[in-house]
N, C-alpha and C. Protein backbone atom coordinates (compact mmCIF):
# COMPACT_ATOMS: atom_id res chain seq x y z
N UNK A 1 -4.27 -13.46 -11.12
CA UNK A 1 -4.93 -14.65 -10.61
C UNK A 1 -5.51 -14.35 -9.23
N UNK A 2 -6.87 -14.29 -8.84
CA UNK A 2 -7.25 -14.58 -7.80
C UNK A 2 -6.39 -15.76 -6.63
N UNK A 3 -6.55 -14.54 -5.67
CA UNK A 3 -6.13 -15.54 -4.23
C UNK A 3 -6.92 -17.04 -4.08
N UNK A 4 -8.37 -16.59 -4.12
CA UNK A 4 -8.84 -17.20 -4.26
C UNK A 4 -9.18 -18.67 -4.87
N UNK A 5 -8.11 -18.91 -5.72
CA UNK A 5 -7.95 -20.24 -6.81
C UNK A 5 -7.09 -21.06 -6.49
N UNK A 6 -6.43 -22.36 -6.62
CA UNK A 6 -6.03 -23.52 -6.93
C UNK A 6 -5.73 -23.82 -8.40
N UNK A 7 -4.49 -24.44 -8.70
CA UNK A 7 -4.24 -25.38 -9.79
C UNK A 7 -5.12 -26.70 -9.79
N UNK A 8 -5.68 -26.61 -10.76
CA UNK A 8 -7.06 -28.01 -10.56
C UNK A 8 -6.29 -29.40 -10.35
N UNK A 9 -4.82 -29.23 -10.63
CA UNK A 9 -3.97 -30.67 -10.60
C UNK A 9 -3.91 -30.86 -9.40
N UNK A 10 -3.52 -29.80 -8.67
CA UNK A 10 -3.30 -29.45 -7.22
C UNK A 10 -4.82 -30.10 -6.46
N UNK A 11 -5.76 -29.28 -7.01
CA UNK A 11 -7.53 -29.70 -6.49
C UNK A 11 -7.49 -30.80 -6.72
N UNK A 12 -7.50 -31.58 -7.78
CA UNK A 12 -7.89 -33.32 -7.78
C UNK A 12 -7.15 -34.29 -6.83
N UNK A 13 -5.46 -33.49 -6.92
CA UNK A 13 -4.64 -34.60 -6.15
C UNK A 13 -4.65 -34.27 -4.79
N UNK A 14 -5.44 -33.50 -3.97
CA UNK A 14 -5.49 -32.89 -2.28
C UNK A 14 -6.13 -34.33 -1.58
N UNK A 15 -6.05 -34.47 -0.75
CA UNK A 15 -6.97 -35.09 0.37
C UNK A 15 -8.00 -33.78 0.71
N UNK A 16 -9.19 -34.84 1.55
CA UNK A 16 -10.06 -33.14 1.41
C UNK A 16 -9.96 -32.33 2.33
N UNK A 17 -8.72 -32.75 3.68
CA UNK A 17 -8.33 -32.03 4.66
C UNK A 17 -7.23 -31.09 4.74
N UNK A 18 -7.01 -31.52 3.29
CA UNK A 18 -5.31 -30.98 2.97
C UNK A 18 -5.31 -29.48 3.07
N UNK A 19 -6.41 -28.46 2.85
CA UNK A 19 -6.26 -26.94 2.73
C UNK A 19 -6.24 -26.65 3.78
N UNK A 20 -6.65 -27.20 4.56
CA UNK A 20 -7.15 -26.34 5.92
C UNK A 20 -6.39 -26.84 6.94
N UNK A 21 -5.05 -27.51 6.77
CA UNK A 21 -4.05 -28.01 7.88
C UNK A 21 -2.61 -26.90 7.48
N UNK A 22 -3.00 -26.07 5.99
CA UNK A 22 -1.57 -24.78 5.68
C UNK A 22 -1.01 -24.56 6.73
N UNK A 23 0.25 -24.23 7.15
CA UNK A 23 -0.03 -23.37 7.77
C UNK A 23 0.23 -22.04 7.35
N UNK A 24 0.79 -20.90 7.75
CA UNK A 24 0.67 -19.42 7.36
C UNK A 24 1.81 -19.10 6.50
N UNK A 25 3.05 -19.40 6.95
CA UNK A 25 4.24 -20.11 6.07
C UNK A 25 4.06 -20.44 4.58
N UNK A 26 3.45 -21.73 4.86
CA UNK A 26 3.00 -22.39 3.35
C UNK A 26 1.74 -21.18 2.47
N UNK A 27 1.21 -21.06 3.50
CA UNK A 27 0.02 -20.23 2.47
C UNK A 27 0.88 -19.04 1.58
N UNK A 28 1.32 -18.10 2.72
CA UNK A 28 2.00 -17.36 2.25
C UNK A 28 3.34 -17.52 1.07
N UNK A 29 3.76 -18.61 1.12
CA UNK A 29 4.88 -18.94 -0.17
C UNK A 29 4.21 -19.60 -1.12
N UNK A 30 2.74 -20.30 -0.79
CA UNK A 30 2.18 -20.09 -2.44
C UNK A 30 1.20 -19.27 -2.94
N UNK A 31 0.91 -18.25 -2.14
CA UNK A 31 0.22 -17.11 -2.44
C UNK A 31 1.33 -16.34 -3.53
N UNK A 32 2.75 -16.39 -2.93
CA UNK A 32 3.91 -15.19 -3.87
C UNK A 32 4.00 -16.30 -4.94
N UNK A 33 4.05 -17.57 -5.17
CA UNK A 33 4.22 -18.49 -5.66
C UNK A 33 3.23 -18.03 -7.34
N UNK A 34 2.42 -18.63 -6.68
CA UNK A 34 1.03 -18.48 -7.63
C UNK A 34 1.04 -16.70 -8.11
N UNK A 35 1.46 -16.11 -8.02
CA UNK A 35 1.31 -14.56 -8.12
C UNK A 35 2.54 -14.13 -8.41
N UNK A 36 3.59 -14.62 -8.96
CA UNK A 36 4.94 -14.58 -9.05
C UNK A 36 5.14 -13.43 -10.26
N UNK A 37 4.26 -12.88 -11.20
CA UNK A 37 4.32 -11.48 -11.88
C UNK A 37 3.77 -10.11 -10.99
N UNK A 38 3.88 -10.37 -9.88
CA UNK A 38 3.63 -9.01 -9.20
C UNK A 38 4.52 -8.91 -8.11
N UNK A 39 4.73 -8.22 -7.05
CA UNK A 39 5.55 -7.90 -5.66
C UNK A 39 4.31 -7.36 -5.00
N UNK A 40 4.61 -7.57 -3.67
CA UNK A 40 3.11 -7.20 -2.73
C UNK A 40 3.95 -6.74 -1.64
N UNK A 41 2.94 -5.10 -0.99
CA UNK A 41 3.24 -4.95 0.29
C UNK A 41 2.60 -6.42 1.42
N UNK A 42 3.64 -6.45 2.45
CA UNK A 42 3.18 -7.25 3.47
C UNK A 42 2.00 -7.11 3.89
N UNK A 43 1.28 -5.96 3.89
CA UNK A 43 -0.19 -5.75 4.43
C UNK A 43 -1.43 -6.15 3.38
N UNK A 44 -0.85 -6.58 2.40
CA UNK A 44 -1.93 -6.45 1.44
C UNK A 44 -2.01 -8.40 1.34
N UNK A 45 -0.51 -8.61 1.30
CA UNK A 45 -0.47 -10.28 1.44
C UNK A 45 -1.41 -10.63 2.81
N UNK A 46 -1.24 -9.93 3.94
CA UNK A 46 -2.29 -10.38 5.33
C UNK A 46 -3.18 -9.93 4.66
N UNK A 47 -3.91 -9.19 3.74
CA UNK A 47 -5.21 -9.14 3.80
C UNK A 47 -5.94 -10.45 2.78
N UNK A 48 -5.28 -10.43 1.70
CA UNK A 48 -5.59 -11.47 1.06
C UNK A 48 -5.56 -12.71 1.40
N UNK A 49 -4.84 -12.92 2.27
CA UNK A 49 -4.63 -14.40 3.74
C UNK A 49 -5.92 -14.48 4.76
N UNK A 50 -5.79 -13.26 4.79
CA UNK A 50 -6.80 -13.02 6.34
C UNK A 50 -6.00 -13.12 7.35
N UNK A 51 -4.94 -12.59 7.44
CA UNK A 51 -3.61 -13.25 8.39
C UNK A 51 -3.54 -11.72 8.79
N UNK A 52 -2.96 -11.70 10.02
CA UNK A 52 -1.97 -10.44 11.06
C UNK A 52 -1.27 -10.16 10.35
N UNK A 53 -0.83 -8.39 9.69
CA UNK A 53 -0.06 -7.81 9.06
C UNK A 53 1.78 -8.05 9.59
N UNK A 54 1.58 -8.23 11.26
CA UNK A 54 2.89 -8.15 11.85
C UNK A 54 3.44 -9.83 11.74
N UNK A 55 2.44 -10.46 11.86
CA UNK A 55 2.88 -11.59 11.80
C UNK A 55 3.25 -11.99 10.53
N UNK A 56 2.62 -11.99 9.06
CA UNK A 56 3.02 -12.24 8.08
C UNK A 56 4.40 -11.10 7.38
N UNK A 57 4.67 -10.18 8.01
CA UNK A 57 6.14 -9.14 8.29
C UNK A 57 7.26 -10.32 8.66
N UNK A 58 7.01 -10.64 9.87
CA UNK A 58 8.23 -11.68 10.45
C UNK A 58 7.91 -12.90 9.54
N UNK A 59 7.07 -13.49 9.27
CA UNK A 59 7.36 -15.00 8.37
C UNK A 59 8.39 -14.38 6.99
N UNK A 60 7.61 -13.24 6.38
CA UNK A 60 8.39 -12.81 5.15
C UNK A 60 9.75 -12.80 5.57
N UNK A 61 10.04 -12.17 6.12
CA UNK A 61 11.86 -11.65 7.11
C UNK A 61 12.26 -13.26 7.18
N UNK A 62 12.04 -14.38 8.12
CA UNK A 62 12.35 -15.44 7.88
C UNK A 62 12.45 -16.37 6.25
N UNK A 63 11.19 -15.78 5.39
CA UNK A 63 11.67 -16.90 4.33
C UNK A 63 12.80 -16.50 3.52
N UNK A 64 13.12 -14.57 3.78
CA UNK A 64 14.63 -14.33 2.86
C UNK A 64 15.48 -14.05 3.41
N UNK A 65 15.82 -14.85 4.96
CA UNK A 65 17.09 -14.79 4.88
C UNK A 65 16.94 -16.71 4.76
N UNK A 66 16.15 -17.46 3.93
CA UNK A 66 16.63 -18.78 3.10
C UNK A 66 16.62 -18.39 2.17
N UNK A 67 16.52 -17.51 1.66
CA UNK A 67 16.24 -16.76 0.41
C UNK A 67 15.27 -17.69 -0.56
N UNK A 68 14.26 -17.44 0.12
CA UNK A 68 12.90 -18.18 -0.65
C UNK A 68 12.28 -17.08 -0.96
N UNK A 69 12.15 -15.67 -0.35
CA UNK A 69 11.51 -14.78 -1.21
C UNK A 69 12.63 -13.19 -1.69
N UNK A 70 12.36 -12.39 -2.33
CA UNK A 70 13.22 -10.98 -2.28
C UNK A 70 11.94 -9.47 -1.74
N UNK A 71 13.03 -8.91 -1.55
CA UNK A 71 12.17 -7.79 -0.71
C UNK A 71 12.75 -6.32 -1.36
N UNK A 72 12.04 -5.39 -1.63
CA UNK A 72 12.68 -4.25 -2.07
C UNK A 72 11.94 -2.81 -1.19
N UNK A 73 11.30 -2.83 -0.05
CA UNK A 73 11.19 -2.24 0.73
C UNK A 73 10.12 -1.06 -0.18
N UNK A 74 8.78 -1.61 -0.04
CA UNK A 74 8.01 -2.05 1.38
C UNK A 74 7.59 -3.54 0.29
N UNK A 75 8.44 -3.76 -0.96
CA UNK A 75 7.33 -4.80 -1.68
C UNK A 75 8.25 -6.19 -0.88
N UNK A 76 7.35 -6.96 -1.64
CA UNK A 76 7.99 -8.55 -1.51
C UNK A 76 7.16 -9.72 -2.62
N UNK A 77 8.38 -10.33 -3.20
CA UNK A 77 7.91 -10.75 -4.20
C UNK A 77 8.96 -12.49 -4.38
N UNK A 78 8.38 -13.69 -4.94
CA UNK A 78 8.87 -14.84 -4.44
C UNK A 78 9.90 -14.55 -5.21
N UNK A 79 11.40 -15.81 -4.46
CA UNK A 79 12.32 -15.72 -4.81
C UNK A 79 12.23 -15.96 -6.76
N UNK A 80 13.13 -15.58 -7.41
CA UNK A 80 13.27 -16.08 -9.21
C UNK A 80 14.40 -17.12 -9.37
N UNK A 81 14.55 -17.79 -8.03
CA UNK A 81 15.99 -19.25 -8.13
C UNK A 81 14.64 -20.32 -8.15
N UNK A 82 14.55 -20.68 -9.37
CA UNK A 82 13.68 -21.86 -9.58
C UNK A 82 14.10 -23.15 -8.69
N UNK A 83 15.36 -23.15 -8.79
CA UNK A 83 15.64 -24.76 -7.85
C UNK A 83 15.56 -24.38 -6.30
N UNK A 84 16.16 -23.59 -6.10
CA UNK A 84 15.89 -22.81 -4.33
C UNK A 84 14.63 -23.30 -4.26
N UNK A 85 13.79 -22.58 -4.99
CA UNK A 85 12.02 -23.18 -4.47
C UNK A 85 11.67 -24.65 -4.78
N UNK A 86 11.99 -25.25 -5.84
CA UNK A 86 11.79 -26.74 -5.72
C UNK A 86 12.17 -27.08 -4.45
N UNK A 87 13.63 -27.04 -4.68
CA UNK A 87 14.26 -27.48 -3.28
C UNK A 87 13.35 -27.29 -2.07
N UNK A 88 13.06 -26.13 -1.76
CA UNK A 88 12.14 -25.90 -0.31
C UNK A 88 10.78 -26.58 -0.69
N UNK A 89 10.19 -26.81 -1.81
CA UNK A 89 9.21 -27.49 -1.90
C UNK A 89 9.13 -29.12 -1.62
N UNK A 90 10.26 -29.86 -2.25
CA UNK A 90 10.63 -31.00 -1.71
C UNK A 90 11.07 -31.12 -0.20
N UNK A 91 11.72 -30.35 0.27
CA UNK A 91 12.15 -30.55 1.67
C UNK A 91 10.93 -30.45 1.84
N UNK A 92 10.09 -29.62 2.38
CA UNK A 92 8.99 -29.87 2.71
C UNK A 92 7.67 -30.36 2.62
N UNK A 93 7.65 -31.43 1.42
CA UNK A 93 7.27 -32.64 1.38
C UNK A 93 7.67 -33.42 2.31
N UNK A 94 8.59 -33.53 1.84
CA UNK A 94 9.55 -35.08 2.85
C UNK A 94 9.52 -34.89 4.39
N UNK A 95 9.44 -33.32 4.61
CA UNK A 95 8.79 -33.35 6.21
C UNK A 95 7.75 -33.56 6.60
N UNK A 96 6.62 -33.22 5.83
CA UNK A 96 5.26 -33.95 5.74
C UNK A 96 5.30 -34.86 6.15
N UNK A 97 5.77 -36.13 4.99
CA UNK A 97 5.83 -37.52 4.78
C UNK A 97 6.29 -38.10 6.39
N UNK A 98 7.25 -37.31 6.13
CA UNK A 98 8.11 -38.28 7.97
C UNK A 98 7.32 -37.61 9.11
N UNK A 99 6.60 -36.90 9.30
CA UNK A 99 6.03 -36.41 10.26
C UNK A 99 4.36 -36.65 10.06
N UNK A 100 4.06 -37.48 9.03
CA UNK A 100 2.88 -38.51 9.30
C UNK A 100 3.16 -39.61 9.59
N UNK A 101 4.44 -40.44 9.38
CA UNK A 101 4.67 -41.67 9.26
C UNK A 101 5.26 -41.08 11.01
N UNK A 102 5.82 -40.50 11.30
CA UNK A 102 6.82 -40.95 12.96
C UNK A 102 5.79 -39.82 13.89
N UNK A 103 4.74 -39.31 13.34
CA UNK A 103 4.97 -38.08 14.47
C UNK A 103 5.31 -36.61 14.78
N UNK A 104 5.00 -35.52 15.10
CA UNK A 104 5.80 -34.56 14.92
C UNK A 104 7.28 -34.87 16.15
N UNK A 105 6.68 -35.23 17.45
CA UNK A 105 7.60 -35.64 18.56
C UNK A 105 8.74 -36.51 17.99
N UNK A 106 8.11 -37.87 17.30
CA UNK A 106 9.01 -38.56 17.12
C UNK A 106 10.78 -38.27 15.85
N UNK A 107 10.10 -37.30 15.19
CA UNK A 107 10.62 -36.75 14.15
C UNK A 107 11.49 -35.65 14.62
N UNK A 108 10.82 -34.95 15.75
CA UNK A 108 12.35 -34.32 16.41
C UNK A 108 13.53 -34.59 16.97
N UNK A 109 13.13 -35.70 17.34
CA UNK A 109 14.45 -36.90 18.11
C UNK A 109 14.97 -37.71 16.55
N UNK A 110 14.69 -38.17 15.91
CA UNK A 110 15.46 -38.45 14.46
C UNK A 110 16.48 -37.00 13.79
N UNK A 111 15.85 -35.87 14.37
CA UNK A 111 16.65 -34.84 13.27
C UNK A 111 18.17 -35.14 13.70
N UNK A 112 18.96 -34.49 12.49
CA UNK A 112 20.38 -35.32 12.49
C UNK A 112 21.20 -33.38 12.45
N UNK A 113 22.02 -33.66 12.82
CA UNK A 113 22.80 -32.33 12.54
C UNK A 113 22.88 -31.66 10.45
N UNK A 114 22.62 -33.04 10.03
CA UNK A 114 22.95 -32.32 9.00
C UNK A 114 21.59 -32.17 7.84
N UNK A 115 20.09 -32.64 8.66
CA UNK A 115 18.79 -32.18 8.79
C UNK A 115 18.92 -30.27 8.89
N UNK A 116 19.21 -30.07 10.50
CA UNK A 116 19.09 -28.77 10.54
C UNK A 116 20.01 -27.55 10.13
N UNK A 117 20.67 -28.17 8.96
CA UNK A 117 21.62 -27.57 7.69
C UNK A 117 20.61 -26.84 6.79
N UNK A 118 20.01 -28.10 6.47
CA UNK A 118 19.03 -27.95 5.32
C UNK A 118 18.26 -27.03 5.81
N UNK A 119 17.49 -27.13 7.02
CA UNK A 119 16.27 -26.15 6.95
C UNK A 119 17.36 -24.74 7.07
């Protein structure tokens, strides 16, 4: 599958600002997402991003130790715990949601101790 593409369910149901607010994080976990029959060196995921090789290195390193993706040195390929990724997909909905409705500011003063469990 081209980098390049969208799920058309995904395309109809976007707002039309919705692609271009990703951030590098998100792109990158549905880039492995969407591409989930292959493993990719980190340099090849920044190229297909258009993203910094070093920088998309450290996001990868951060999403497995939540173990949202696996790594077998030099590949990396999304995690295969189907609910792990729902899960991080819903949590991060619902941070969306509360951080249009309160704010990003206001939403840091709501986080609860057992908020920064979850993430």
């Amino acid at each position: 599958m081209s980098s390049g593409a969208i799920d058309i369910d995904e395309f109809e149901n976007a707002d039309a600002d919705e692609f271009e607010e990703r951030n590098d994080t998100e792109r990158i976990v549905l880039f492995l997402d969407k591409n989930d029959d292959r493993a990719w060196k980190a340099a090849t995921i920044a190229e297909q991003l258009g993203l910094d090789t070093d920088a998309v290195s450290a996001i990868l390193s951060r999403l497995k130790e939540r173990g949202l993706v696996r790594h077998k040195r030099p590949y990396w390929a999304i995690t295969d715990d189907e609910e792990r990724l729902q899960a991080a997909y819903r949590l991060h909905r619902h941070y969306e949601t509360a951080d249009e409705q309160y704010g990003e500011e206001r939403l840091e003063d709501l986080q609860t101790d057992e908020m920064e469990k979850v993430q």
